[in-house]
C-alpha atoms as a PDB file:
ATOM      1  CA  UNK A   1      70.927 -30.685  -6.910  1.00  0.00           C
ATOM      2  CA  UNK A   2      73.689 -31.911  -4.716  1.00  0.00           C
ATOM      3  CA  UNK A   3      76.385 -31.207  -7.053  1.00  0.00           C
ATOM      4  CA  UNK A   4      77.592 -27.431  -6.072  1.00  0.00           C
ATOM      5  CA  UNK A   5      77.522 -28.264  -2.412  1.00  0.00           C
ATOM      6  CA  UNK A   6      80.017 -31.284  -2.793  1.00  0.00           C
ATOM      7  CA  UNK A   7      82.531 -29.323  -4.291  1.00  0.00           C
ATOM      8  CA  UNK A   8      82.689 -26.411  -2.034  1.00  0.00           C
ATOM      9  CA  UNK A   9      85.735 -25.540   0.798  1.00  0.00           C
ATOM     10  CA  UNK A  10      83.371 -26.229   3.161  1.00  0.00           C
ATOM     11  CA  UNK A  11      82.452 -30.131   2.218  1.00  0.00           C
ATOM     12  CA  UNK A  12      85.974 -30.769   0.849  1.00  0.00           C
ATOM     13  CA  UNK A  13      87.482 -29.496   4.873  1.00  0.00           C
ATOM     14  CA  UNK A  14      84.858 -31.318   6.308  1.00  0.00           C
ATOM     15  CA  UNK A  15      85.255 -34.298   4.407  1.00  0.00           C
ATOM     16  CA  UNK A  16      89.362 -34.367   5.284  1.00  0.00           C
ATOM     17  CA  UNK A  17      88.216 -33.866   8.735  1.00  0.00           C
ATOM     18  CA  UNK A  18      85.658 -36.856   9.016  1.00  0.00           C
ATOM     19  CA  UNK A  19      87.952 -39.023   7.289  1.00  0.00           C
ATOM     20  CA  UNK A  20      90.838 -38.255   9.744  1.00  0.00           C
ATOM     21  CA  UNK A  21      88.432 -38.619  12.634  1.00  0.00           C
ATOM     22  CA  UNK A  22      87.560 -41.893  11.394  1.00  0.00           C
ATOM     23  CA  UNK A  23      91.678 -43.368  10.646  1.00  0.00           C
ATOM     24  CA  UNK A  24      90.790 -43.302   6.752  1.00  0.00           C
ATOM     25  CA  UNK A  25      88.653 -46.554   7.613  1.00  0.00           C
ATOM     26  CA  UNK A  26      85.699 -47.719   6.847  1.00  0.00           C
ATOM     27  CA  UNK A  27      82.970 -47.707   9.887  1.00  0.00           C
ATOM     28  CA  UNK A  28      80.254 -50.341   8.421  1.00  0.00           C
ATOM     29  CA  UNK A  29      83.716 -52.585   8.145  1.00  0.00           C
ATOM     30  CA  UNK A  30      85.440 -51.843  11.317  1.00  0.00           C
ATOM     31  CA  UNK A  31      81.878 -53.045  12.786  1.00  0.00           C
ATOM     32  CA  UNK A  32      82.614 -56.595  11.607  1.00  0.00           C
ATOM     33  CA  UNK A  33      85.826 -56.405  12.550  1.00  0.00           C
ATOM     34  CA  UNK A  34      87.727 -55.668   8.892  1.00  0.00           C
ATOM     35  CA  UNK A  35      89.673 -53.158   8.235  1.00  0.00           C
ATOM     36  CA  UNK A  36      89.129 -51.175   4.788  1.00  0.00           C
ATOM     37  CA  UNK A  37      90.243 -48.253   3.821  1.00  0.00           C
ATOM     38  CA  UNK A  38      87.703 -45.211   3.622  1.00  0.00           C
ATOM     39  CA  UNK A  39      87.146 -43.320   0.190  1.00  0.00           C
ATOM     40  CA  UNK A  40      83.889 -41.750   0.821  1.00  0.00           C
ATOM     41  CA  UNK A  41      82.447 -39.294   3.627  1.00  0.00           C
ATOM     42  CA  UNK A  42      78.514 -40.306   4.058  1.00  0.00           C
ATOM     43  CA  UNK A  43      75.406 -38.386   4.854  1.00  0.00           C
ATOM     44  CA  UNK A  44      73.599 -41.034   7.376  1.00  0.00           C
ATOM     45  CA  UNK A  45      70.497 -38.714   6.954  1.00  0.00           C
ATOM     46  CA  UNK A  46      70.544 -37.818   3.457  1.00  0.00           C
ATOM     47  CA  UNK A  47      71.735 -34.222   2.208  1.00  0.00           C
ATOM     48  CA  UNK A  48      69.157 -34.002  -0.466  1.00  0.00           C
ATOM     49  CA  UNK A  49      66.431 -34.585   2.645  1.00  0.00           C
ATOM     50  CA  UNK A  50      68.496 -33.314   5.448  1.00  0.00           C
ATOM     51  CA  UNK A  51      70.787 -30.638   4.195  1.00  0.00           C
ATOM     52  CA  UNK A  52      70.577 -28.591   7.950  1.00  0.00           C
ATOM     53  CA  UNK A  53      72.632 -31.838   8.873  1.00  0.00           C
ATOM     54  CA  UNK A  54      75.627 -31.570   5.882  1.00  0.00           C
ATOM     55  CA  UNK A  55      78.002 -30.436   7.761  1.00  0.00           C
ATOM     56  CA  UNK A  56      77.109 -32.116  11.228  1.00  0.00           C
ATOM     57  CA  UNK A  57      79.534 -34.295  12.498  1.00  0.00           C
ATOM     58  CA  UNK A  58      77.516 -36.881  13.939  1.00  0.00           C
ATOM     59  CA  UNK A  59      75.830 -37.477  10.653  1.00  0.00           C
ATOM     60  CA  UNK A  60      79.259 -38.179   8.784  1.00  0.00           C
ATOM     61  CA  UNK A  61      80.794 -41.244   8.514  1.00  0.00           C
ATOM     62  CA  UNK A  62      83.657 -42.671   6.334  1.00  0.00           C
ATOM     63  CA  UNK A  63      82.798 -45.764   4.339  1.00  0.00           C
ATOM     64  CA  UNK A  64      84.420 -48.009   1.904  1.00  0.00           C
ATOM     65  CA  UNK A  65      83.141 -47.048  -2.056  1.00  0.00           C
ATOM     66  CA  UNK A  66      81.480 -50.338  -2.014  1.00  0.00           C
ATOM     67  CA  UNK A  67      79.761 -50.205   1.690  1.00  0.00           C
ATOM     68  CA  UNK A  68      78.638 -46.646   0.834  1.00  0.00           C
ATOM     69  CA  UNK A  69      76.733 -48.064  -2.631  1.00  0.00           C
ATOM     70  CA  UNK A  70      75.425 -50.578   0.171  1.00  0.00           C
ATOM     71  CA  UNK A  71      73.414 -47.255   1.856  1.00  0.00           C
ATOM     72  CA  UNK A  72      71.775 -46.625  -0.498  1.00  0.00           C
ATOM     73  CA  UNK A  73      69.980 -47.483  -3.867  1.00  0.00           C
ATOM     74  CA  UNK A  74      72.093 -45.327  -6.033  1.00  0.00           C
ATOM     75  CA  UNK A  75      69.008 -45.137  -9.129  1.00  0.00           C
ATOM     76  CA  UNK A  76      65.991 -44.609  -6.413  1.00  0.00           C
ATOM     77  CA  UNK A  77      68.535 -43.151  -3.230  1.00  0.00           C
ATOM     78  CA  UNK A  78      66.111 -44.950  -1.518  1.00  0.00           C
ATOM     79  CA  UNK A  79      67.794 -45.907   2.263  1.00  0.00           C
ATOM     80  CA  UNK A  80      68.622 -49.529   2.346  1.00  0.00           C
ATOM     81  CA  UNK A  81      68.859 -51.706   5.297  1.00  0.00           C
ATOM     82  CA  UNK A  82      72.508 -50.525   6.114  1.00  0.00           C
ATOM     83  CA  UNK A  83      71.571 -46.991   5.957  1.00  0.00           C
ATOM     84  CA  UNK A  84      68.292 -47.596   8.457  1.00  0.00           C
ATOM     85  CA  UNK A  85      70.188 -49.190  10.950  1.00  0.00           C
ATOM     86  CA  UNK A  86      72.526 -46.158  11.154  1.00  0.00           C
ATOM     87  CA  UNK A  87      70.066 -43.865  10.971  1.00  0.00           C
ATOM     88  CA  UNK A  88      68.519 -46.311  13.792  1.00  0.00           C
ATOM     89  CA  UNK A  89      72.327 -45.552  15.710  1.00  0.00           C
ATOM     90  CA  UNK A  90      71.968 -41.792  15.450  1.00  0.00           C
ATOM     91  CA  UNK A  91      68.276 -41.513  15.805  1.00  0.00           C
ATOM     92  CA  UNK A  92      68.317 -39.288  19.487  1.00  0.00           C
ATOM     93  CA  UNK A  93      71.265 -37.021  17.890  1.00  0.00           C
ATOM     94  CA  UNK A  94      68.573 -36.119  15.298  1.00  0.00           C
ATOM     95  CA  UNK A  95      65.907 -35.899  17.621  1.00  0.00           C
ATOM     96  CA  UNK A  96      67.979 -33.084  19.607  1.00  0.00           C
ATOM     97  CA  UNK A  97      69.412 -31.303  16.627  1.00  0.00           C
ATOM     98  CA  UNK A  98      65.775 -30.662  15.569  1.00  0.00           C
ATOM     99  CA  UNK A  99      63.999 -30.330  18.784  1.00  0.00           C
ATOM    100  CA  UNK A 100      67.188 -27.752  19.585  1.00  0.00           C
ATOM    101  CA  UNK A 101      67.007 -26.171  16.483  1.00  0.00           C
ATOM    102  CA  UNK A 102      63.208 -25.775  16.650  1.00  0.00           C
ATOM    103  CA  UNK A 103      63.943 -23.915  20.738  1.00  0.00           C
ATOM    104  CA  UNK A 104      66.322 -21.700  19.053  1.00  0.00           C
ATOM    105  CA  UNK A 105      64.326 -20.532  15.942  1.00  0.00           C
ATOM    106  CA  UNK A 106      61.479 -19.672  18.442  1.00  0.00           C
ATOM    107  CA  UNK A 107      62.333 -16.286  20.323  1.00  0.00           C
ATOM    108  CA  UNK A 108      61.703 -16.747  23.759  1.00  0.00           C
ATOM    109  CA  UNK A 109      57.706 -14.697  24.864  1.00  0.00           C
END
């Protein structure tokens, strides 16, 4: 489960520094021009799928409590439309972290 990992150092720093990257506001509401403030650091790929990418900076964003229930079912954690279409917005990042990841784990013959 999730639970340990979100209350280590390491989430908790990264989390401060995500959130001060992003002005404490939310980034699904800056995109239609609101301003909210930010409560929540998201996964855009999913720690429980992804966790490689928990501490990736790319795959971080700060949301709004209700835009970040908006991500995701919360019962299923099924990706909803909102999450797709940032997954959609980061999709080469992933594609290079893995394809990188995948050159590096390899030793050169």
């Amino acid at each position: 489960m999730a639970q340990p990992f979100y209350k280590s150092a390491k989430w908790k720093r990264k989390r401060e520094v995500i959130l001060r990257r992003d002005e404490y506001r939310c980034q699904e509401s800056k995109r239609y021009g609101k301003t909210e403030p930010a409560t929540t650091v998201h996964h855009i790929y999913p720690y429980e799928f992804f966790p490689e990418l928990a501490l990736v900076e790319w795959n971080l964003i700060s949301l709004s409590a209700q835009r970040h229930n908006a991500m995701h079912d919360r019962d299923t954690h099924e990706i909803t439309e909102f999450g797709k279409a940032w997954q959609d917005r980061f999709s080469e990042n992933f594609k290079t972290f893995f394809e990188k990841n995948k050159k590096n784990s390899n030793p050169p013959t």
